[in-house]
PDB file of N, CA and C in Angstrom:
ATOM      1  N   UNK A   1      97.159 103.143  77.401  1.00  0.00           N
ATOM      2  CA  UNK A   1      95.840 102.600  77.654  1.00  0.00           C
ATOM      3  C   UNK A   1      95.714 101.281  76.916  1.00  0.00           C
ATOM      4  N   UNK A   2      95.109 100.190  77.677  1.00  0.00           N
ATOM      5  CA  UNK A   2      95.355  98.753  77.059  1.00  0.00           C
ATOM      6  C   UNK A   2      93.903  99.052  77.103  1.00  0.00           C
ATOM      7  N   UNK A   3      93.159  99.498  77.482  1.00  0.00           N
ATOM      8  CA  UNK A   3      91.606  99.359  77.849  1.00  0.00           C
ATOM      9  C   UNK A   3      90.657 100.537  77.956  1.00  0.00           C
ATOM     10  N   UNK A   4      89.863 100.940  77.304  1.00  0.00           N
ATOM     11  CA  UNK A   4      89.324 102.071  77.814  1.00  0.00           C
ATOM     12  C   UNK A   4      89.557 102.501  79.263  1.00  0.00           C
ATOM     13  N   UNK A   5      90.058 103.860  79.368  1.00  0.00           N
ATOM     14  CA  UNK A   5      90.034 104.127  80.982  1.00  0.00           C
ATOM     15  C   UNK A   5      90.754 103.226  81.889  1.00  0.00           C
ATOM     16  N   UNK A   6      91.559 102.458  81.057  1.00  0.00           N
ATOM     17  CA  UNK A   6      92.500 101.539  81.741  1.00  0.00           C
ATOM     18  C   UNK A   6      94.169 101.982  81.589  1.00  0.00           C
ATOM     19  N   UNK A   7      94.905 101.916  82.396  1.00  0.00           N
ATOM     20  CA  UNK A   7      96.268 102.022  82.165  1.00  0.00           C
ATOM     21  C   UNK A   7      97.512 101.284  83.299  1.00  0.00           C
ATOM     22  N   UNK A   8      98.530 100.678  82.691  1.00  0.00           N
ATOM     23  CA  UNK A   8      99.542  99.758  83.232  1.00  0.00           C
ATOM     24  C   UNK A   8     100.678 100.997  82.842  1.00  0.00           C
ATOM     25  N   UNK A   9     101.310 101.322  84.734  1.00  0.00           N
ATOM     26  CA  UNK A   9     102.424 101.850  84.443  1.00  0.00           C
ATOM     27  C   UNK A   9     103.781 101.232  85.296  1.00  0.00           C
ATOM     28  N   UNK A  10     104.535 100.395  84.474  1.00  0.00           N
ATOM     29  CA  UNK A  10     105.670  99.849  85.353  1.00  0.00           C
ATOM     30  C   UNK A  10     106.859 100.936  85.414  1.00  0.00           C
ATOM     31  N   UNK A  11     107.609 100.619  86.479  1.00  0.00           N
ATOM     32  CA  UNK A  11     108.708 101.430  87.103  1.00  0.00           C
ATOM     33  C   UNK A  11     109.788 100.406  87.089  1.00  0.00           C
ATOM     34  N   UNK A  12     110.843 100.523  86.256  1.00  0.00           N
ATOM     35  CA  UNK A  12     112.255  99.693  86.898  1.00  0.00           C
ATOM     36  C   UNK A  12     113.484 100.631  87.185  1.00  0.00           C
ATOM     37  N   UNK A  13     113.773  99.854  88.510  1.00  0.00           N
ATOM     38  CA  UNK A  13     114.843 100.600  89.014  1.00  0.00           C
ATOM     39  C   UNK A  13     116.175  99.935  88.934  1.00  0.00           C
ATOM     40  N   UNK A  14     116.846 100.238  88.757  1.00  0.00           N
ATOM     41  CA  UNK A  14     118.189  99.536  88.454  1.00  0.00           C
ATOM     42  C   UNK A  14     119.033 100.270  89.414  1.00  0.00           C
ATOM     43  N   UNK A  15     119.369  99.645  90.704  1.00  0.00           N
ATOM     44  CA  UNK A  15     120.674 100.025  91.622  1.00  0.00           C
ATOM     45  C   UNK A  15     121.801  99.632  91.407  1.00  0.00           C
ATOM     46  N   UNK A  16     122.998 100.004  91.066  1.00  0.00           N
ATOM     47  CA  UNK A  16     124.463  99.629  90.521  1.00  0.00           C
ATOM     48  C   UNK A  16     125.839 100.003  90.906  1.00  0.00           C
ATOM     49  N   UNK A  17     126.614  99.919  90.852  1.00  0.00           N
ATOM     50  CA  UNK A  17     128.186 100.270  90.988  1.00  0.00           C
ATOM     51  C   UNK A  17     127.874 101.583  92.092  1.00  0.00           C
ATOM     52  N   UNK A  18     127.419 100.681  93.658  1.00  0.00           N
ATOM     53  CA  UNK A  18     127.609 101.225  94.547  1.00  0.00           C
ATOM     54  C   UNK A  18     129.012 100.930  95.535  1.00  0.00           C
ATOM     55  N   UNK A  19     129.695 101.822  95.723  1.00  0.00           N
ATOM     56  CA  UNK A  19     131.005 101.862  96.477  1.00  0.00           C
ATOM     57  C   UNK A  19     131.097 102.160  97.742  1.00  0.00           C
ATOM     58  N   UNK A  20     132.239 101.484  98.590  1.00  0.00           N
ATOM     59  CA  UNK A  20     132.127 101.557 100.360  1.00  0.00           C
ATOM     60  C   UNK A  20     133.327 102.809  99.968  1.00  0.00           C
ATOM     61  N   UNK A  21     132.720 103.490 101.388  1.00  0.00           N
ATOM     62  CA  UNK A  21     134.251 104.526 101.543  1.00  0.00           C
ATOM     63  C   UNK A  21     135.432 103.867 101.626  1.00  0.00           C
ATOM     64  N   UNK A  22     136.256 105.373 101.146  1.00  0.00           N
ATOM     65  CA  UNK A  22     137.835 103.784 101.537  1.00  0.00           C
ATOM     66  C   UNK A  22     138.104 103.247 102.799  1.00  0.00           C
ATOM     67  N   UNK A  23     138.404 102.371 102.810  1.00  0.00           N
ATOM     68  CA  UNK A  23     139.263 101.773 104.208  1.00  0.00           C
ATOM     69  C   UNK A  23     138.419 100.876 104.444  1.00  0.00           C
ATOM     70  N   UNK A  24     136.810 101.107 103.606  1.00  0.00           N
ATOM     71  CA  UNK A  24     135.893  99.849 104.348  1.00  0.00           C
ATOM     72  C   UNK A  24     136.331  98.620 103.303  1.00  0.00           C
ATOM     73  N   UNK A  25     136.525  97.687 104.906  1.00  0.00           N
ATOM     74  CA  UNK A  25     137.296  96.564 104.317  1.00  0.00           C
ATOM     75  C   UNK A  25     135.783  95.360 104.356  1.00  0.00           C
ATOM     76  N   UNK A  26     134.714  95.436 104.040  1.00  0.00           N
ATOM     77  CA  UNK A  26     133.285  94.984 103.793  1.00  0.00           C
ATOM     78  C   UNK A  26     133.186  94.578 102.405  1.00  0.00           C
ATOM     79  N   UNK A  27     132.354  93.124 102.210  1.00  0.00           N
ATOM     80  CA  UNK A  27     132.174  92.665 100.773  1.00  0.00           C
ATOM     81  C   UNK A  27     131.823  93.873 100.319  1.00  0.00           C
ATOM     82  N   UNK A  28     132.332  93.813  98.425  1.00  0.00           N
ATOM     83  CA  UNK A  28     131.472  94.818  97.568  1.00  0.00           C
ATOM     84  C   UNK A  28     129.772  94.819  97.687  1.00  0.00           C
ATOM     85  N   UNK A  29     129.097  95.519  97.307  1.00  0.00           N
ATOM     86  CA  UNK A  29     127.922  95.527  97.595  1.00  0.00           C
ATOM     87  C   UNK A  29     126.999  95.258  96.641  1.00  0.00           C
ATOM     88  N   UNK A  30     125.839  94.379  96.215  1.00  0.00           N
ATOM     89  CA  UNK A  30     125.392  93.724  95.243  1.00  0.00           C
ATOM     90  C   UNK A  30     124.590  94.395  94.210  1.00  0.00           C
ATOM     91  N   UNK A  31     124.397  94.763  92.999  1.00  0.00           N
ATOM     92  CA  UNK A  31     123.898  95.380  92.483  1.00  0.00           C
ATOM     93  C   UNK A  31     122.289  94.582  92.736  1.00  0.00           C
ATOM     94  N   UNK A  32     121.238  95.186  92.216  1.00  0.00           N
ATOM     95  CA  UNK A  32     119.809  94.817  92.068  1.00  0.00           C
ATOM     96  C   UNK A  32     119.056  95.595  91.396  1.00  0.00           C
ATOM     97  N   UNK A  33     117.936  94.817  90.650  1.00  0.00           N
ATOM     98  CA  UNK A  33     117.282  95.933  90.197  1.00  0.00           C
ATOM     99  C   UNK A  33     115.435  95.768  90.480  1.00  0.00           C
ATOM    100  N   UNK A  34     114.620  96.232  90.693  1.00  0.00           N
ATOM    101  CA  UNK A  34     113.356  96.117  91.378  1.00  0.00           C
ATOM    102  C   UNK A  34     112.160  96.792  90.499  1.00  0.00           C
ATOM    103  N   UNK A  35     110.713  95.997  90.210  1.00  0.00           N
ATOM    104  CA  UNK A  35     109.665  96.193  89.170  1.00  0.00           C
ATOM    105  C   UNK A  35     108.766  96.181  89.966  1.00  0.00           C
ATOM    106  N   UNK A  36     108.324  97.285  89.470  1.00  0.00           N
ATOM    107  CA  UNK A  36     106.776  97.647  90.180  1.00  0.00           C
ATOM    108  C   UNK A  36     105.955  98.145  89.167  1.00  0.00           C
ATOM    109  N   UNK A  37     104.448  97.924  89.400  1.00  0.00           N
ATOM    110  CA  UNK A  37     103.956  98.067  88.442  1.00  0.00           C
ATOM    111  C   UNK A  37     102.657  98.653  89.670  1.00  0.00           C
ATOM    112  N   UNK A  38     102.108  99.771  88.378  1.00  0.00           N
ATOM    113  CA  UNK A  38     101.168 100.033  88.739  1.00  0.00           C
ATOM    114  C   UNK A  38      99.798 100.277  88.150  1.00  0.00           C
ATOM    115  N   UNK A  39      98.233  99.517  87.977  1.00  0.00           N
ATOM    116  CA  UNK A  39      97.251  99.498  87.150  1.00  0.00           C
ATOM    117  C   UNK A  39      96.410 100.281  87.736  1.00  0.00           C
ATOM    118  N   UNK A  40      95.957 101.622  86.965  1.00  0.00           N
ATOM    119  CA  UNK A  40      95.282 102.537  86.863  1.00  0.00           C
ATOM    120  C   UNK A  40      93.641 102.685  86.118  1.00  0.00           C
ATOM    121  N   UNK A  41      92.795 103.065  86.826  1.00  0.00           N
ATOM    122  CA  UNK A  41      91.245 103.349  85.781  1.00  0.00           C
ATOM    123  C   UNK A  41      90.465 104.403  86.431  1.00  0.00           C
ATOM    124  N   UNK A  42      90.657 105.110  85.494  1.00  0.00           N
ATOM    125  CA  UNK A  42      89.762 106.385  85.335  1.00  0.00           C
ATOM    126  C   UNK A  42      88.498 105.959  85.490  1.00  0.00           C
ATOM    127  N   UNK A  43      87.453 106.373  85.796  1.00  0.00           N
ATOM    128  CA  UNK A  43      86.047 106.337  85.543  1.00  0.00           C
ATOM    129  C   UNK A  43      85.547 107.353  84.389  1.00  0.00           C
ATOM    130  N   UNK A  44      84.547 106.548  83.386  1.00  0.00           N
ATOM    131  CA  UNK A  44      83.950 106.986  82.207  1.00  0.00           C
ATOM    132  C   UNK A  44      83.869 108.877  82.199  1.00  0.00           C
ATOM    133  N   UNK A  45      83.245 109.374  83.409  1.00  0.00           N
ATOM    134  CA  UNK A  45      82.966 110.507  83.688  1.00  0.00           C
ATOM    135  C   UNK A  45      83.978 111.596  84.129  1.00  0.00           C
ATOM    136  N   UNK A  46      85.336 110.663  84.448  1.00  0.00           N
ATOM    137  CA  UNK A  46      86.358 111.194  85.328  1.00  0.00           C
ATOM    138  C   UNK A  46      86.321 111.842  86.000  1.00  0.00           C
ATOM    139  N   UNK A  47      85.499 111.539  87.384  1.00  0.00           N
ATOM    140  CA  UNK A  47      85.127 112.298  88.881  1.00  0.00           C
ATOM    141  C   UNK A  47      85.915 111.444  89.882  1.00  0.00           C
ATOM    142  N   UNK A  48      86.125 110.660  89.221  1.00  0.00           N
ATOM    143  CA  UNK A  48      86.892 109.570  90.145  1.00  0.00           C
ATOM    144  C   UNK A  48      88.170 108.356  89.600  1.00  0.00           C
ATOM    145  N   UNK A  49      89.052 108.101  90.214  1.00  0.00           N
ATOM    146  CA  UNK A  49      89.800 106.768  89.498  1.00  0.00           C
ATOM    147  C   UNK A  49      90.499 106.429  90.474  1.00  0.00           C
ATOM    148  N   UNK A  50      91.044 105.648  89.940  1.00  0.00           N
ATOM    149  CA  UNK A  50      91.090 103.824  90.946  1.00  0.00           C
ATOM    150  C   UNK A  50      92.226 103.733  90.296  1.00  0.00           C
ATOM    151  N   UNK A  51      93.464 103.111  91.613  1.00  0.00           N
ATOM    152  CA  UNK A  51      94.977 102.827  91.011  1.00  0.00           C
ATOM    153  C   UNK A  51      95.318 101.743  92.397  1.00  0.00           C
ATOM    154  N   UNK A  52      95.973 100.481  91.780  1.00  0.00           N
ATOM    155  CA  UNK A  52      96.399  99.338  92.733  1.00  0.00           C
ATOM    156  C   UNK A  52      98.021  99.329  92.580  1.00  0.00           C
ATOM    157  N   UNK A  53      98.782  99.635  93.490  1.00  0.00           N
ATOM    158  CA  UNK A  53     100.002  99.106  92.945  1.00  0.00           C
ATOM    159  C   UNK A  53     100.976  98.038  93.432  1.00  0.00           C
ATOM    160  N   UNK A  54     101.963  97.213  92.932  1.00  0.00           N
ATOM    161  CA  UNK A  54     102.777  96.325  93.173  1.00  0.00           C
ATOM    162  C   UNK A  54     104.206  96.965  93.382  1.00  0.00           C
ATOM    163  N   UNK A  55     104.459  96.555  94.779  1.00  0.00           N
ATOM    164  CA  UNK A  55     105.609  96.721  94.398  1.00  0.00           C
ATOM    165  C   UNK A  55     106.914  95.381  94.676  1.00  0.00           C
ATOM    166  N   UNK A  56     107.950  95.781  93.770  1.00  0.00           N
ATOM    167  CA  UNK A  56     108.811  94.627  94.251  1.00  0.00           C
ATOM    168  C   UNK A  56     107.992  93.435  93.673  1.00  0.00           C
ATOM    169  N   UNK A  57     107.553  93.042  92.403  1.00  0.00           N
ATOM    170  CA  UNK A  57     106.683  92.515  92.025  1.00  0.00           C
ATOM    171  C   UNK A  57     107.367  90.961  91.663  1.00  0.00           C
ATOM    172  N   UNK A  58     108.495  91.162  91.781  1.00  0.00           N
ATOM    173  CA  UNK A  58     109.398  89.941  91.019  1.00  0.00           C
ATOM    174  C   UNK A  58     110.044  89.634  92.391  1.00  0.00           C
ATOM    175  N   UNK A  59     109.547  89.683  93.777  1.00  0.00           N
ATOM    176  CA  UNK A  59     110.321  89.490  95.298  1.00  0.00           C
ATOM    177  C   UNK A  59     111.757  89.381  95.081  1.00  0.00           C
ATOM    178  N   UNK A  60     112.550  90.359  94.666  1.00  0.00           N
ATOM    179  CA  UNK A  60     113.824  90.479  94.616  1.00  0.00           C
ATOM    180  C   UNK A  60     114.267  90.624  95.902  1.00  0.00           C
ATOM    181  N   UNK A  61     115.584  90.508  96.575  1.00  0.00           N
ATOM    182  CA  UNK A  61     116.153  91.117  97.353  1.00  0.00           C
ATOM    183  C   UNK A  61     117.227  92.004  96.931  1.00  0.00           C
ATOM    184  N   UNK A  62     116.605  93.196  98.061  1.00  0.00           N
ATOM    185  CA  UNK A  62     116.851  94.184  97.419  1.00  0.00           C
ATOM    186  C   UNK A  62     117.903  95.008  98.311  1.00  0.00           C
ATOM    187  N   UNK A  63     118.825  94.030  99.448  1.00  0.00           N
ATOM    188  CA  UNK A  63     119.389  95.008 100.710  1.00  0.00           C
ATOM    189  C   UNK A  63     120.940  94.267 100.462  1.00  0.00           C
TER     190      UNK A  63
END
């Protein structure tokens, strides 16, 4: 909580040392890694809350 009833939760994903079956004769394949974040708020009473999220926040390519 940065804020009353406020909260920032980021996600990083790190994709890596992905391999082709053998025989595939295809470039190696690029590692990447992808941030998303997501800002959360409860309401005072907590009957209700409110969440926006980003994803891919840094427009990586990611294929």
């Amino acid at each position: 909580e940065f804020l009353p009833g406020w909260k920032v939760s980021p996600q990083w994903n790190f994709v890596m040392d992905r391999e082709r079956p053998p025989g595939d004769t295809r470039d190696d394949i690029d590692d990447y890694d992808i941030l998303d974040l997501t800002l959360r708020h409860t309401s005072y009473s907590g009957l209700w809350e409110f969440a926006l999220s980003g994803r891919n926040i840094l427009n990586k390519r990611a294929f």
